[in-house]
N, C-alpha and C. Protein backbone atom coordinates (compact mmCIF):
# COMPACT_ATOMS: atom_id res chain seq x y z
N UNK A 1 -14.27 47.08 -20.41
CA UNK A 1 -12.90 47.49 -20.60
C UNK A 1 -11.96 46.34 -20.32
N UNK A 2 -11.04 46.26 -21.03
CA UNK A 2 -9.76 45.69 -20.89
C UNK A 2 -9.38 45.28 -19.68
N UNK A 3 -9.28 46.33 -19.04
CA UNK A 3 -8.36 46.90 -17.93
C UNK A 3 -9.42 45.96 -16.66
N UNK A 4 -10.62 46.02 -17.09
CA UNK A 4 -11.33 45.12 -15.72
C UNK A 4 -10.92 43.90 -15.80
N UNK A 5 -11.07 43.32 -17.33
CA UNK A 5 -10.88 41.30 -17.25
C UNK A 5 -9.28 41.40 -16.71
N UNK A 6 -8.48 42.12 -16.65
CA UNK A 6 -6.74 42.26 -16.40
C UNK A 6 -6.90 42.34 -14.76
N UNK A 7 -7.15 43.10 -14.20
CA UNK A 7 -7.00 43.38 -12.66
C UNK A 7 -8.05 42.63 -12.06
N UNK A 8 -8.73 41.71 -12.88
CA UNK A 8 -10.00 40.50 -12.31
C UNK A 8 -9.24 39.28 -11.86
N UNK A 9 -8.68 39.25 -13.55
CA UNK A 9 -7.19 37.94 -13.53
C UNK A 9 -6.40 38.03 -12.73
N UNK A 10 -5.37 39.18 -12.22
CA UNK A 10 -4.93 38.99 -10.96
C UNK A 10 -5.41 39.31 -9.57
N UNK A 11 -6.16 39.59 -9.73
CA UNK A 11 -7.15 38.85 -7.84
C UNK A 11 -7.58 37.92 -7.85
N UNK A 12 -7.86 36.73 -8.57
CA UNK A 12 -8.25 35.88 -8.56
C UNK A 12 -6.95 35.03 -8.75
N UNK A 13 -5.84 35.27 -9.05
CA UNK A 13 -4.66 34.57 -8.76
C UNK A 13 -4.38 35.06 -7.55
N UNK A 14 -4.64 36.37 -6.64
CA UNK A 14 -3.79 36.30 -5.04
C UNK A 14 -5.00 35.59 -4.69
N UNK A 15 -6.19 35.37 -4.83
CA UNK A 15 -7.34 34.59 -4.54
C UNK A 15 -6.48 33.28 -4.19
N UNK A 16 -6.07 32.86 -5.13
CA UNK A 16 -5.66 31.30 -5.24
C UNK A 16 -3.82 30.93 -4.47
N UNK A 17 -3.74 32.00 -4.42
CA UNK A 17 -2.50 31.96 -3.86
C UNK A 17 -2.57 32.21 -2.51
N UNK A 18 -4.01 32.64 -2.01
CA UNK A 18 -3.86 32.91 -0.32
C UNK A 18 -4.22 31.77 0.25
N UNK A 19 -5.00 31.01 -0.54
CA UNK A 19 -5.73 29.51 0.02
C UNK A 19 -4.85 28.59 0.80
N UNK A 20 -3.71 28.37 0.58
CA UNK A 20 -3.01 27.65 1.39
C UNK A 20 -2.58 28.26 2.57
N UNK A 21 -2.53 29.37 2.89
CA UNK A 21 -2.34 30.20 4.14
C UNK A 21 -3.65 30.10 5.00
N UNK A 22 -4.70 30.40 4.27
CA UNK A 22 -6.10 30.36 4.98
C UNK A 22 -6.16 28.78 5.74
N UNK A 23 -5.74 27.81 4.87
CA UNK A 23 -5.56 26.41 5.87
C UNK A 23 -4.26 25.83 6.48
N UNK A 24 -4.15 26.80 6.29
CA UNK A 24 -2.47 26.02 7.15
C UNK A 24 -2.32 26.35 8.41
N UNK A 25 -1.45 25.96 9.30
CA UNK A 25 -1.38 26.36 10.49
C UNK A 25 -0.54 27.55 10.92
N UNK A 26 0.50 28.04 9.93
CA UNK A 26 1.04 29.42 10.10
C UNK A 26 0.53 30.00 9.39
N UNK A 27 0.54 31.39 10.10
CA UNK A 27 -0.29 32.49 9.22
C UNK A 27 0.51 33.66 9.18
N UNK A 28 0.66 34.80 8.38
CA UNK A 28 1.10 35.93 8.25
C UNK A 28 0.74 36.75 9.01
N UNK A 29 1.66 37.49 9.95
CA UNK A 29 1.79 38.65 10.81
C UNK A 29 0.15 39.32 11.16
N UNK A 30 -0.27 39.80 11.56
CA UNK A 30 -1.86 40.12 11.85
C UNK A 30 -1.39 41.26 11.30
N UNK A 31 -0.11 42.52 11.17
CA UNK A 31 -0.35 43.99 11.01
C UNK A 31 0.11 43.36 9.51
N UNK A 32 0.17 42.48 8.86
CA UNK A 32 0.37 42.45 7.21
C UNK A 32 -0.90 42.35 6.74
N UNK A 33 -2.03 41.49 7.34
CA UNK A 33 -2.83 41.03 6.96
C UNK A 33 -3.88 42.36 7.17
N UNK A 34 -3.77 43.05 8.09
CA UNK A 34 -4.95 44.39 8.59
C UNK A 34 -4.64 45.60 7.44
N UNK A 35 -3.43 45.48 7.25
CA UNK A 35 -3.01 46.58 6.47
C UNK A 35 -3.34 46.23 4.86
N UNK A 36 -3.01 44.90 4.44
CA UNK A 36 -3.79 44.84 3.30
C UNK A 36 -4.11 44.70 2.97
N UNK A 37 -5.24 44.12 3.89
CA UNK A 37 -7.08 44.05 3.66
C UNK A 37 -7.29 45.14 3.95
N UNK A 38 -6.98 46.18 4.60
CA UNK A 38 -7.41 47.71 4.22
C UNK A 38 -7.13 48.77 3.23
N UNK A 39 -5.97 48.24 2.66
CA UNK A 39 -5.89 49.17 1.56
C UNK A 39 -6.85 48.13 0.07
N UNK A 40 -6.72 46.97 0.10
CA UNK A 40 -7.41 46.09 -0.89
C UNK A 40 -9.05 46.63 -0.58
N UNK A 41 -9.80 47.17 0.40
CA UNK A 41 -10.74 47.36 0.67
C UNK A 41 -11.33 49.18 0.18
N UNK A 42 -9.78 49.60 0.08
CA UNK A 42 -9.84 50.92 -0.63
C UNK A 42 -9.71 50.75 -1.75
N UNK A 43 -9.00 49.93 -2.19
CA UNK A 43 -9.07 49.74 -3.48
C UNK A 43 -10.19 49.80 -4.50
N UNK A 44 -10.72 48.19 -3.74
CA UNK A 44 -12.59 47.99 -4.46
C UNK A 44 -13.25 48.60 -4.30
N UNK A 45 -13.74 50.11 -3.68
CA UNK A 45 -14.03 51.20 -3.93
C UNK A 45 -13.96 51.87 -4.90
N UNK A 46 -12.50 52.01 -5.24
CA UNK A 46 -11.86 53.09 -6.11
C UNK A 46 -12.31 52.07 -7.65
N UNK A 47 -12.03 50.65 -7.69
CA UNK A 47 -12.36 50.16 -9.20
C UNK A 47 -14.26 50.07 -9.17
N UNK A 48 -14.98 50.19 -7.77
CA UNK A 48 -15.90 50.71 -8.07
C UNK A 48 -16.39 52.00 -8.93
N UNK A 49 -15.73 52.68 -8.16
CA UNK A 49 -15.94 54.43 -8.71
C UNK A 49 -15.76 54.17 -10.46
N UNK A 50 -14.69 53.14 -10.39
CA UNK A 50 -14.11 53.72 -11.87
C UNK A 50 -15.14 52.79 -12.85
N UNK A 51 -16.52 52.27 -12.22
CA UNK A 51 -17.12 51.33 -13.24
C UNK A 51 -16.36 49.83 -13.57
N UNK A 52 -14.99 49.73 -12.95
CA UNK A 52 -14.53 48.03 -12.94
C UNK A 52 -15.14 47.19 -12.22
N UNK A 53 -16.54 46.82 -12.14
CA UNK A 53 -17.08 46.32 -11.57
C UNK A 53 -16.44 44.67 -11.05
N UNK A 54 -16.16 43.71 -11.92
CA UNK A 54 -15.24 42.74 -12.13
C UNK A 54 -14.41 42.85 -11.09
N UNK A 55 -13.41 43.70 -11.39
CA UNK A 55 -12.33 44.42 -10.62
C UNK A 55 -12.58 44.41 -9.02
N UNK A 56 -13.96 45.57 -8.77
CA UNK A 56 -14.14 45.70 -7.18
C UNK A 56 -14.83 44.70 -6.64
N UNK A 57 -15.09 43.83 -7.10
CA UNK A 57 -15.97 42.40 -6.36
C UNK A 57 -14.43 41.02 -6.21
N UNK A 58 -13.94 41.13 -7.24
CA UNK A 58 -12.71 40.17 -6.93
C UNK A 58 -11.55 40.78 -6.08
N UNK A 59 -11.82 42.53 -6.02
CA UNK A 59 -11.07 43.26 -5.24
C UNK A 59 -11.46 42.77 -3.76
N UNK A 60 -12.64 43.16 -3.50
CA UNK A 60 -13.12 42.71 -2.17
C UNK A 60 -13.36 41.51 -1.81
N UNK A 61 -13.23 39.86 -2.76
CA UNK A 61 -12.96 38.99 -2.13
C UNK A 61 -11.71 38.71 -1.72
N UNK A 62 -10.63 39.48 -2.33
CA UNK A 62 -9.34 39.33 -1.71
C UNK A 62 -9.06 39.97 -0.29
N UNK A 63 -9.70 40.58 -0.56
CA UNK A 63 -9.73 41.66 1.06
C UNK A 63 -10.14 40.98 2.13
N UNK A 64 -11.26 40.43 1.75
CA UNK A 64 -12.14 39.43 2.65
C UNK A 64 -11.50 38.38 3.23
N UNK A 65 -10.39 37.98 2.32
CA UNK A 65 -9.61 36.62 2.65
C UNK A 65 -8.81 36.99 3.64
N UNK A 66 -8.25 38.32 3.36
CA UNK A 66 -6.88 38.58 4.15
C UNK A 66 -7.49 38.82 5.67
N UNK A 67 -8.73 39.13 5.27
CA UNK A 67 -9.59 39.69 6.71
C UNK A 67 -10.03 38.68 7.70
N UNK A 68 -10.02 37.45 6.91
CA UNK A 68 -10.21 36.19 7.48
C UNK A 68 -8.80 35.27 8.32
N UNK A 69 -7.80 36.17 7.59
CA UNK A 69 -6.31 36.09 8.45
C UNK A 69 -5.89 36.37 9.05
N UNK A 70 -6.66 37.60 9.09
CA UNK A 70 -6.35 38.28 10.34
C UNK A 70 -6.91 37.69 11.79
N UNK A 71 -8.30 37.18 11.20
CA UNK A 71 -9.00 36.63 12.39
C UNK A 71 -8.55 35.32 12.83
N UNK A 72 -7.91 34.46 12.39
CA UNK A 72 -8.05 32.88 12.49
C UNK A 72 -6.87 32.70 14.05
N UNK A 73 -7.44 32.00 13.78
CA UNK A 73 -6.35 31.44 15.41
C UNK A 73 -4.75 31.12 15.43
N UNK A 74 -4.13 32.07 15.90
CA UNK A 74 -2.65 31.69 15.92
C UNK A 74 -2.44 30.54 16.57
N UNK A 75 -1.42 29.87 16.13
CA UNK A 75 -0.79 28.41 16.78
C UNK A 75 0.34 29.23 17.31
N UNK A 76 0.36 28.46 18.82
CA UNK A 76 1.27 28.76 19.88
C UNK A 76 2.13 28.93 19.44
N UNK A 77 3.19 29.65 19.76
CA UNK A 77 5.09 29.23 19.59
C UNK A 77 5.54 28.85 20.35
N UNK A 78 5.96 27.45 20.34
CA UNK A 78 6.84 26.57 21.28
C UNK A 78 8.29 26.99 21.14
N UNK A 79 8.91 27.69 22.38
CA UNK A 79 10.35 27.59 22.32
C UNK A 79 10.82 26.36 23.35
N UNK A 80 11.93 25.80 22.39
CA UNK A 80 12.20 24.88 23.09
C UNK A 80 13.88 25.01 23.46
């Protein structure tokens, strides 16, 4: 279907768009990152169910990423 190479193409662009967050030294909020790697994780389920196979594997490497943001090590905040 259509509809899988379409919602493949864009996870694999937030794919490519999270990469510089994954190495950088600031990272996004931990309750942004928990919340949507959990709904992205419901997601690839649901394009499972629906046979988008494409879909729920690039679904769940996005999930995976955000899940990896959640984990990484915050850099201190220096107030000065």
């Amino acid at each position: 279907m259509i509809q899988d190479y379409i919602y493949t193409a864009g996870s694999i662009i937030f794919i490519l768009s999270l990469l510089p967050a994954v190495f950088s030294k600031e990272k996004p909020p931990r309750s942004t990152c928990a919340l949507t790697g959990g709904v992205l994780y419901v997601y690839a389920v649901n394009g499972y169910t629906l046979d988008l196979y494409f879909t729920a594997i690039t679904t769940l490497i996005t999930a995976a990423v955000w899940t990896v943001l959640l984990f990484q090590r915050r850099s201190a905040i220096v107030l000065e």
